[in-house]
C-alpha atoms as a PDB file:
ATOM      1  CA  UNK A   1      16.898  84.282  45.488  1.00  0.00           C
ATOM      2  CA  UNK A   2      15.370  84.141  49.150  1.00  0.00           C
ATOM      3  CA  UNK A   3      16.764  83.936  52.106  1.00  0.00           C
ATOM      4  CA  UNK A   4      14.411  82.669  54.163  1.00  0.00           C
ATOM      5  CA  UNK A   5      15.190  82.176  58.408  1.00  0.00           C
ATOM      6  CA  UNK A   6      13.218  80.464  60.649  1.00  0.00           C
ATOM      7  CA  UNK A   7      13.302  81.935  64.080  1.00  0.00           C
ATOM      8  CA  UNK A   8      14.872  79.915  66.856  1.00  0.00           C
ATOM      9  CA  UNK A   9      11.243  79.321  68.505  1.00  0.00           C
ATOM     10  CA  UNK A  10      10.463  77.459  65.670  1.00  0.00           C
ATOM     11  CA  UNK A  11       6.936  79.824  65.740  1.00  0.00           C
ATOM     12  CA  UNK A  12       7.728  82.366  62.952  1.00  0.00           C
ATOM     13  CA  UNK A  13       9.832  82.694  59.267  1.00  0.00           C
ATOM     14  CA  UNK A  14      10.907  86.172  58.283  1.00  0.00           C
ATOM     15  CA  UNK A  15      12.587  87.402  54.895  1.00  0.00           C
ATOM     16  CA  UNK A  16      15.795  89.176  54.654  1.00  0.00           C
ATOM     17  CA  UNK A  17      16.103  90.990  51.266  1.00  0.00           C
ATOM     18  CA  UNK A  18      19.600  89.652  49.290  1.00  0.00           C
ATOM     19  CA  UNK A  19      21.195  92.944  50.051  1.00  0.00           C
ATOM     20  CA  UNK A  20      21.499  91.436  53.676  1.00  0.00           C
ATOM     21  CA  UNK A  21      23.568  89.121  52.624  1.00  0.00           C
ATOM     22  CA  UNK A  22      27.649  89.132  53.857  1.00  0.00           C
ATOM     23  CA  UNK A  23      30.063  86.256  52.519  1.00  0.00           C
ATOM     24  CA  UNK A  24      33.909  87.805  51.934  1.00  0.00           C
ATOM     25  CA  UNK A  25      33.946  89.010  55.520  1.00  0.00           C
ATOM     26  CA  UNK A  26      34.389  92.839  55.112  1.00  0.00           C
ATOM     27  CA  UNK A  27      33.464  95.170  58.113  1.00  0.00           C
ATOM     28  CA  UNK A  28      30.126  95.880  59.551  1.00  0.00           C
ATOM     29  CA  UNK A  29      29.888  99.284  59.903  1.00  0.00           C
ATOM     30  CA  UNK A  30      26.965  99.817  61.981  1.00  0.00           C
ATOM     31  CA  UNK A  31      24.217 102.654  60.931  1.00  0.00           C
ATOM     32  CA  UNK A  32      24.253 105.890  62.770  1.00  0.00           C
ATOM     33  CA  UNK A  33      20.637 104.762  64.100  1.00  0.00           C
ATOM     34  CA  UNK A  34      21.635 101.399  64.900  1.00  0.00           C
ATOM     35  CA  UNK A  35      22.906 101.560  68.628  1.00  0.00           C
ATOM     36  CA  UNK A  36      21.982  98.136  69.701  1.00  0.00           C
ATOM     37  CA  UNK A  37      23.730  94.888  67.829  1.00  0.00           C
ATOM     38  CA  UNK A  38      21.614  91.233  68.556  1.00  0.00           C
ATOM     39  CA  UNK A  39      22.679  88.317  67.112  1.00  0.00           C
ATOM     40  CA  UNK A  40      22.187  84.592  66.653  1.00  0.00           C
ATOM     41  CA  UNK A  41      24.153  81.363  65.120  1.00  0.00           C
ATOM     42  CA  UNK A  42      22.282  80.050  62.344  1.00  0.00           C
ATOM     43  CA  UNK A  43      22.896  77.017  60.276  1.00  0.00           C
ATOM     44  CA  UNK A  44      21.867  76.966  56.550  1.00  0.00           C
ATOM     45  CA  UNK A  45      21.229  75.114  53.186  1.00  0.00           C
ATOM     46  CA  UNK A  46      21.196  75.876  49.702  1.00  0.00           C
ATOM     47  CA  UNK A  47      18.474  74.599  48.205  1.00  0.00           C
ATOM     48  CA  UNK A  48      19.673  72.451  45.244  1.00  0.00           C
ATOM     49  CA  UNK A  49      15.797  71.546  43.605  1.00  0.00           C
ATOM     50  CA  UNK A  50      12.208  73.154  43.416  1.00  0.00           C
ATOM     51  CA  UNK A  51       9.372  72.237  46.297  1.00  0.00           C
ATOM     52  CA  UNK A  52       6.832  72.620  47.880  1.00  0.00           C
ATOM     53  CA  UNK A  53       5.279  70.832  51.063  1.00  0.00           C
ATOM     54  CA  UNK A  54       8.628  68.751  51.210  1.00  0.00           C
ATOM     55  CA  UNK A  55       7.990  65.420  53.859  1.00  0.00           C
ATOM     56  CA  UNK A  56      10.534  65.254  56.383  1.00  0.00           C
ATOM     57  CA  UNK A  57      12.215  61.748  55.276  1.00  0.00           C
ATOM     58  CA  UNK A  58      12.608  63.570  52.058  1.00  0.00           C
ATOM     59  CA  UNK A  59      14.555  66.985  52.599  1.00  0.00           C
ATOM     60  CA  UNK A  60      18.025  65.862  52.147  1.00  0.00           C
ATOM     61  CA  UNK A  61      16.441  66.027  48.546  1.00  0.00           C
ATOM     62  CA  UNK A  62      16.487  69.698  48.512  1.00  0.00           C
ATOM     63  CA  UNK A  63      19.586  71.138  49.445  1.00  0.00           C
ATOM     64  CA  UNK A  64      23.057  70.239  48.403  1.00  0.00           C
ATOM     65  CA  UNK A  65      25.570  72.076  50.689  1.00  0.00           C
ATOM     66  CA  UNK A  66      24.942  73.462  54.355  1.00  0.00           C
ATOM     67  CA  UNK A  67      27.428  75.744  56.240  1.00  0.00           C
ATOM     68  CA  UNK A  68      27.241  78.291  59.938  1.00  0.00           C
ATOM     69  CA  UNK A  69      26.431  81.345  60.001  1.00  0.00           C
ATOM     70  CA  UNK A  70      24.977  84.499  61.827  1.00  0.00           C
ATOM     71  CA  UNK A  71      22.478  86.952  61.853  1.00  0.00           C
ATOM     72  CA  UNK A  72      22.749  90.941  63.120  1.00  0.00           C
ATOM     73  CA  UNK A  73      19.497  92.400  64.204  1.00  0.00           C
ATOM     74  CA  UNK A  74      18.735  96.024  64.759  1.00  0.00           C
ATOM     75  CA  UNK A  75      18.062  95.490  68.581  1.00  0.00           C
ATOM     76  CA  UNK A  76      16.531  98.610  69.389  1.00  0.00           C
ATOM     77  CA  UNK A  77      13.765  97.139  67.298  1.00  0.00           C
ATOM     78  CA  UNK A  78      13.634  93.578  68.008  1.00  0.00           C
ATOM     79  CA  UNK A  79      13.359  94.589  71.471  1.00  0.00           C
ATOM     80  CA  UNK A  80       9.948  96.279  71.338  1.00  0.00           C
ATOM     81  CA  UNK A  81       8.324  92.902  70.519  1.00  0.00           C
ATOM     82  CA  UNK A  82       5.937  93.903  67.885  1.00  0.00           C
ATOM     83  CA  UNK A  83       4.480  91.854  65.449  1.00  0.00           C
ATOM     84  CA  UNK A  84       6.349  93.581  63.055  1.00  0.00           C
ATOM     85  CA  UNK A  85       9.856  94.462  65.020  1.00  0.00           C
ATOM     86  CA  UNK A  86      11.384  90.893  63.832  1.00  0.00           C
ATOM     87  CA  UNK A  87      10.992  91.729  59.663  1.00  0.00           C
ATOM     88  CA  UNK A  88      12.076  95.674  60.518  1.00  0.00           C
ATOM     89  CA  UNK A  89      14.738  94.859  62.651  1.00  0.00           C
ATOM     90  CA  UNK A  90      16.214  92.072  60.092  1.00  0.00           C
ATOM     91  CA  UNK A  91      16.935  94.514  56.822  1.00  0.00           C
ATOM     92  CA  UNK A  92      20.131  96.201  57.484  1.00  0.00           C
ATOM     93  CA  UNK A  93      22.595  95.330  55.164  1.00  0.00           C
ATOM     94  CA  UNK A  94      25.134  92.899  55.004  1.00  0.00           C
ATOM     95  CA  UNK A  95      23.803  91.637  58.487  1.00  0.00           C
ATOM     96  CA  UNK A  96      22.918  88.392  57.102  1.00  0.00           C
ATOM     97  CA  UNK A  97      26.579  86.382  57.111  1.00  0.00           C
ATOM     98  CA  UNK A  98      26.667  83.494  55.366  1.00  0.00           C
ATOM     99  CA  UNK A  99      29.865  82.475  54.555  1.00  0.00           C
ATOM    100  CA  UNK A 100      31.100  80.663  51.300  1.00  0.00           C
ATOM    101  CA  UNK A 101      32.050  77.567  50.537  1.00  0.00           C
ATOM    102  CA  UNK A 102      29.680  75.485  51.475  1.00  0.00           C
ATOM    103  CA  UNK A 103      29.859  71.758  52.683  1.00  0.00           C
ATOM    104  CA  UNK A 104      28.587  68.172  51.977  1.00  0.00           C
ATOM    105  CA  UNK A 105      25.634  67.937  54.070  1.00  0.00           C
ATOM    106  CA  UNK A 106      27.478  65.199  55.610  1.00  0.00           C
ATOM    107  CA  UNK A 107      29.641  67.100  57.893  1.00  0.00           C
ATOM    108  CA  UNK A 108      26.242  67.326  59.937  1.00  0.00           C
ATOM    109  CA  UNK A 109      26.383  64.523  61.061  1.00  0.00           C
ATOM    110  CA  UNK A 110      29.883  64.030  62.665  1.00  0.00           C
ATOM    111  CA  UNK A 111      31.216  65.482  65.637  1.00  0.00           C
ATOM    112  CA  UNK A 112      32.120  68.700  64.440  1.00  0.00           C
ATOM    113  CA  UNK A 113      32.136  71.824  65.850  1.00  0.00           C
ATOM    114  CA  UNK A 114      30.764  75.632  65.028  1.00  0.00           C
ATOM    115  CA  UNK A 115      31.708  78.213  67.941  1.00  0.00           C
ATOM    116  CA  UNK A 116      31.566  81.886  67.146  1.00  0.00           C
ATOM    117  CA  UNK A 117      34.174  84.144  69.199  1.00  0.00           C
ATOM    118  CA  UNK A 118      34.306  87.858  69.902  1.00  0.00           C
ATOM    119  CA  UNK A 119      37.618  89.457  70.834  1.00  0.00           C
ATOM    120  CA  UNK A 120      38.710  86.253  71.378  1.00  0.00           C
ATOM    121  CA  UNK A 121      35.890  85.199  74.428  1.00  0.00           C
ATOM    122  CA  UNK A 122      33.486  82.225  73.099  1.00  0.00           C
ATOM    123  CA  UNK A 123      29.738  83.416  72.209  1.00  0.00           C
ATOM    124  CA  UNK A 124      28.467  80.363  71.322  1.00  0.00           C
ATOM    125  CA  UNK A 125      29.319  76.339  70.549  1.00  0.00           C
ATOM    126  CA  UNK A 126      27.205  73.630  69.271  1.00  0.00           C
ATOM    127  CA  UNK A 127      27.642  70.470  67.806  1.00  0.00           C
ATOM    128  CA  UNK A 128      27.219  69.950  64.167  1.00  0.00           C
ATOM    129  CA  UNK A 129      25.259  66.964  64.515  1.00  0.00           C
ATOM    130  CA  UNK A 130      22.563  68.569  66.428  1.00  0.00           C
ATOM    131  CA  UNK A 131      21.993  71.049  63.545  1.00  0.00           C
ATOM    132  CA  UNK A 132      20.882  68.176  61.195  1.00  0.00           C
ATOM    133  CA  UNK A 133      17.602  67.573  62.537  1.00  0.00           C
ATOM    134  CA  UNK A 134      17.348  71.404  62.582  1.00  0.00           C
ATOM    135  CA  UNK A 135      17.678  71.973  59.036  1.00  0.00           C
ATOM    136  CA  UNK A 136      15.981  69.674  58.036  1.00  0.00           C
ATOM    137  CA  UNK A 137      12.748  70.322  60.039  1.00  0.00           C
ATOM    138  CA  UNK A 138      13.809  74.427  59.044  1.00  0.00           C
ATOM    139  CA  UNK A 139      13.467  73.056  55.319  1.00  0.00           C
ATOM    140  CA  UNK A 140      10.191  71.004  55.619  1.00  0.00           C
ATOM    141  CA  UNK A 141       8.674  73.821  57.728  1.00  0.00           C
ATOM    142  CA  UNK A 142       9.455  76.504  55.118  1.00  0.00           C
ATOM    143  CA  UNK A 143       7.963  74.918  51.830  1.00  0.00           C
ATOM    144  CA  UNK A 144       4.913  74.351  53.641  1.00  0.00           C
ATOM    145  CA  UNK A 145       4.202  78.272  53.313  1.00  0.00           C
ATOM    146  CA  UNK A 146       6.336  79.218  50.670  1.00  0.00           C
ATOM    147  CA  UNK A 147       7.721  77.156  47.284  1.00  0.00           C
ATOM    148  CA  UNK A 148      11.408  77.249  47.656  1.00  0.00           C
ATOM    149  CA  UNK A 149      13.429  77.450  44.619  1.00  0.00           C
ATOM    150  CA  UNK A 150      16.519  76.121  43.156  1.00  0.00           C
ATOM    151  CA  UNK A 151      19.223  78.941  45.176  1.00  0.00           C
ATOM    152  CA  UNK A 152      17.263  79.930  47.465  1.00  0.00           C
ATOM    153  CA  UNK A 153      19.004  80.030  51.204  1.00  0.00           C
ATOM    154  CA  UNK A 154      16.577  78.211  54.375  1.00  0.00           C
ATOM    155  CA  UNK A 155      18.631  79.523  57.483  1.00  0.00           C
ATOM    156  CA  UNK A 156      17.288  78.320  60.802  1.00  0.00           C
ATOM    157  CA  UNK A 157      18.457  80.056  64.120  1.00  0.00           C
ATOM    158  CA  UNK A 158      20.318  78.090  66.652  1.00  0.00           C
ATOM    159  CA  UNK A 159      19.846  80.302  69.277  1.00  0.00           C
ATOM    160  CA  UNK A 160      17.537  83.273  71.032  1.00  0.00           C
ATOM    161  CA  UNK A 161      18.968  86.637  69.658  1.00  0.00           C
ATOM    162  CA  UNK A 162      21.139  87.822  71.753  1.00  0.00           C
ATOM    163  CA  UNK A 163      23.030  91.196  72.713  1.00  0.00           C
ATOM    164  CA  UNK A 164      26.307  92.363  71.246  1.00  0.00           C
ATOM    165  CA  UNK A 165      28.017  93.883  74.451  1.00  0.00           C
ATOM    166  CA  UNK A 166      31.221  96.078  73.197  1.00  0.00           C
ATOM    167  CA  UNK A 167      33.324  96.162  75.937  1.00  0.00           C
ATOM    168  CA  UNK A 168      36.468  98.038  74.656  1.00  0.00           C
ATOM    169  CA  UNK A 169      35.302 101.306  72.355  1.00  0.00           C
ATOM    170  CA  UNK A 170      32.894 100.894  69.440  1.00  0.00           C
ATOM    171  CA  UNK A 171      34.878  97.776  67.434  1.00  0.00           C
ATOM    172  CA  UNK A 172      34.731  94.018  67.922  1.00  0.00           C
ATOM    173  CA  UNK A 173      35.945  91.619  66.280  1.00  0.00           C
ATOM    174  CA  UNK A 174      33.775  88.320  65.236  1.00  0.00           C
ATOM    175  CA  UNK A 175      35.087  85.082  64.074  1.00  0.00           C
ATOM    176  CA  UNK A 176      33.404  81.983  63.367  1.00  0.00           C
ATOM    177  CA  UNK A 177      35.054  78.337  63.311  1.00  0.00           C
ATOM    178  CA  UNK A 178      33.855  74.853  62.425  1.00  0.00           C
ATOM    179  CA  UNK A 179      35.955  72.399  63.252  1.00  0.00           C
ATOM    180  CA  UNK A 180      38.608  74.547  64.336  1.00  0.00           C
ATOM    181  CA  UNK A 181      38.912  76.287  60.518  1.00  0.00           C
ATOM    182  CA  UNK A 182      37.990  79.836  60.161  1.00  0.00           C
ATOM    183  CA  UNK A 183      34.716  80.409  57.726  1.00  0.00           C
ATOM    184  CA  UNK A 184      34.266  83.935  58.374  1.00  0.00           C
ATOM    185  CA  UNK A 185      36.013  86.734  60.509  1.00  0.00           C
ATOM    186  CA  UNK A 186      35.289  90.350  60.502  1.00  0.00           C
ATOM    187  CA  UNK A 187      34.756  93.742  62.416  1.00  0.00           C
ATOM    188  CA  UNK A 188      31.839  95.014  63.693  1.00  0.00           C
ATOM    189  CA  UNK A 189      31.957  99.545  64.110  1.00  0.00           C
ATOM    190  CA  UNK A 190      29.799 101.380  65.832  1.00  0.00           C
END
């Protein structure tokens, strides 16, 4: 299984290895080298069939549940801008969250919510509906370098990676909401 992300610029795709990948909301405890959190809201699909070079009018096709998300990056690295500081920077485990269960693609296009709190102050909000478009074109994009398979996750950022500012000792607390429901909620510790 892959899980593949296209960057928020839409210029790039990186890889993060399964052992990335967070979905029963346990703590983040952050390496000893790690001093700098980024993140970013992602939405995501499953992919439900095999493809390659998948048309645009066709990738509903693909993928059979979507859901929100977010990514952790090792900022200290993604800072330095190198062509290589994006794939380093993404491998830390469980810094890949991608919460379970999944929904009918559907829900993208209502207006629904996805906000992402931490301690309680809003991070980020978007509209579901806006993320359809950016799934899809995430999807499309994807299996024109790569052939996804059945499983495989196509994540596609919603936002520029941002900076995880801990304002009260070396703990926040992260929780993510669509339409006002909890799908994932967890601790980050420095």
């Amino acid at each position: 299984m892959n899980i593949i992300v296209r960057t928020s610029g839409k210029d790039s795709f990186c890889f993060r290895p399964d052992t990335t990948w967070e979905r029963e909301n346990k703590d983040f405890f952050s390496p000893d080298f790690m001093r700098c959190i980024m993140w970013s809201p992602v939405v995501f699909a499953r992919i439900s069939r095999a493809g390659k070079c998948i048309g645009k009018k066709f990738a509903d096709r693909y993928f059979d549940a979507v859901n929100f998300g977010m990514l952790m990056y090792n900022g200290d690295i993604l800072k330095k801008g190198t062509p290589d500081s994006l794939a380093f920077a993404s491998i830390v485990d469980r810094s890949t969250i991608l919460p379970f269960p999944l929904f009918n693609p559907a829900v993208l296009k209502e207006e629904n919510f996805y906000e992402v709190y931490s301690d309680g102050k809003m991070l980020f909000s978007a509209e579901a509906e806006n993320s359809d478009a950016v799934i899809h074109e995430a999807v499309c994009s994807a299996s024109e370098f790569i052939s996804l398979r059945t499983g495989d996750i196509v994540a596609a950022e919603l936002a520029d990676p941002e900076e995880l500012h801990f304002g009260n000792g070396d703990r926040m607390f992260i929780e993510g909401k669509f339409c006002g429901n909890g799908i994932f909620r967890f601790n980050i510790i420095m």
